[in-house]
Protein backbone atom coordinates (compact mmCIF):
# COMPACT_ATOMS: atom_id res chain seq x y z
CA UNK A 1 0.00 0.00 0.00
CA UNK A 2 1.75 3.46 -0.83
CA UNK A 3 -0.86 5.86 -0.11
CA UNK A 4 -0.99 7.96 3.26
CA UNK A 5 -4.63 7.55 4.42
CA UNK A 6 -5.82 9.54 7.35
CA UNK A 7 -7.96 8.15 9.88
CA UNK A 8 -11.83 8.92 8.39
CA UNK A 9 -10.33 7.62 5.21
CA UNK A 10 -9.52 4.39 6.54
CA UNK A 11 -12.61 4.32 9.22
CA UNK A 12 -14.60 4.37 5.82
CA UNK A 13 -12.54 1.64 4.22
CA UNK A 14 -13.26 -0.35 7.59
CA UNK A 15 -16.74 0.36 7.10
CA UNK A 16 -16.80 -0.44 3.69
CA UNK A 17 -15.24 -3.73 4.15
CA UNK A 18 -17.59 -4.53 7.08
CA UNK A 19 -20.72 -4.15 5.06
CA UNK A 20 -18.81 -6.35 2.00
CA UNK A 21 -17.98 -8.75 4.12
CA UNK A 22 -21.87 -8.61 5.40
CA UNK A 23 -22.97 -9.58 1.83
CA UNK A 24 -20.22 -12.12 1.35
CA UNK A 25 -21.89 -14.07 4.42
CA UNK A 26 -25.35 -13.47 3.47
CA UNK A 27 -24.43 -14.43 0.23
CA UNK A 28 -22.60 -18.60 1.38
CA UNK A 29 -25.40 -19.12 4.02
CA UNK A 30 -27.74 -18.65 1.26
CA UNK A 31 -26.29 -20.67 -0.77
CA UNK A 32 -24.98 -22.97 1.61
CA UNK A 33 -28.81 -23.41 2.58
CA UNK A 34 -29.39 -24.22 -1.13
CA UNK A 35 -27.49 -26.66 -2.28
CA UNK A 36 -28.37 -28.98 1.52
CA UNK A 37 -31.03 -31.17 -0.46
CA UNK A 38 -28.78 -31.56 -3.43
CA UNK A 39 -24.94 -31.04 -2.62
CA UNK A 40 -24.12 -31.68 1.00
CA UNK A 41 -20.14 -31.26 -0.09
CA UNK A 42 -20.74 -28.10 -1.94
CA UNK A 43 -23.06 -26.90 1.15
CA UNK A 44 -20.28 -27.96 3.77
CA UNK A 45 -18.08 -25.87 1.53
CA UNK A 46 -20.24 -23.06 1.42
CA UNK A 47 -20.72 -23.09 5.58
CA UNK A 48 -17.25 -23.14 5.70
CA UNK A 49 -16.66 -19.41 4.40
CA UNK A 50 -19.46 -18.34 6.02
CA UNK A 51 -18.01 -19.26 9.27
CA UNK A 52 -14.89 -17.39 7.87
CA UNK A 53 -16.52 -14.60 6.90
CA UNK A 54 -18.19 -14.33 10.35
CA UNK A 55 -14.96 -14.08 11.94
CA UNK A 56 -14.30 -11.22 9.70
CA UNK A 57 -16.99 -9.94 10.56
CA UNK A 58 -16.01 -9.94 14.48
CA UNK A 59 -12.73 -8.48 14.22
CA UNK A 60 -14.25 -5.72 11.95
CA UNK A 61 -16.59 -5.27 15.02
CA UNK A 62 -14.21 -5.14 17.23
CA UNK A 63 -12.10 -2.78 15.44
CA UNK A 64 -15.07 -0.24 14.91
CA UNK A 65 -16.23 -0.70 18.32
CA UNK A 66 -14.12 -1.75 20.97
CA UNK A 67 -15.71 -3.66 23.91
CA UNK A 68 -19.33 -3.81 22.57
CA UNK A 69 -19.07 -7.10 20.97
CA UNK A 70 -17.04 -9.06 23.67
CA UNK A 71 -18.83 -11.70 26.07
């Protein structure tokens, strides 16, 4: 990365990722739910990056807001 950023800059890109990586799991548990009656390897797949994109999603939250998420 060679540009400078200041901090609302990359608040915004944090943001922006969040609410990608929002879609992304919305996106594999849909599917994942899908292809259960059809494809159970393709739907383990699909759980699979949903659970990684919920972790994303947690350190994104945790980043943003410190302290609300953890319990």
């Amino acid at each position: 990365m060679t540009d400078v950023v200041d901090s609302d800059e990359l608040l915004r890109r944090m943001h922006r990722a969040r609410g990608c990586a929002l879609e992304e799991r919305r996106a594999w548990l849909a599917r994942s739910e899908e292809l259960r009656p059809t494809d159970p390897e393709g739907s383990r797949e699909a759980a699979v990056r949903t659970v990684a994109y919920e972790a994303v999603l947690r350190v994104l939250d945790e980043v943003l807001t410190p302290g609300r998420h953890s319990g």
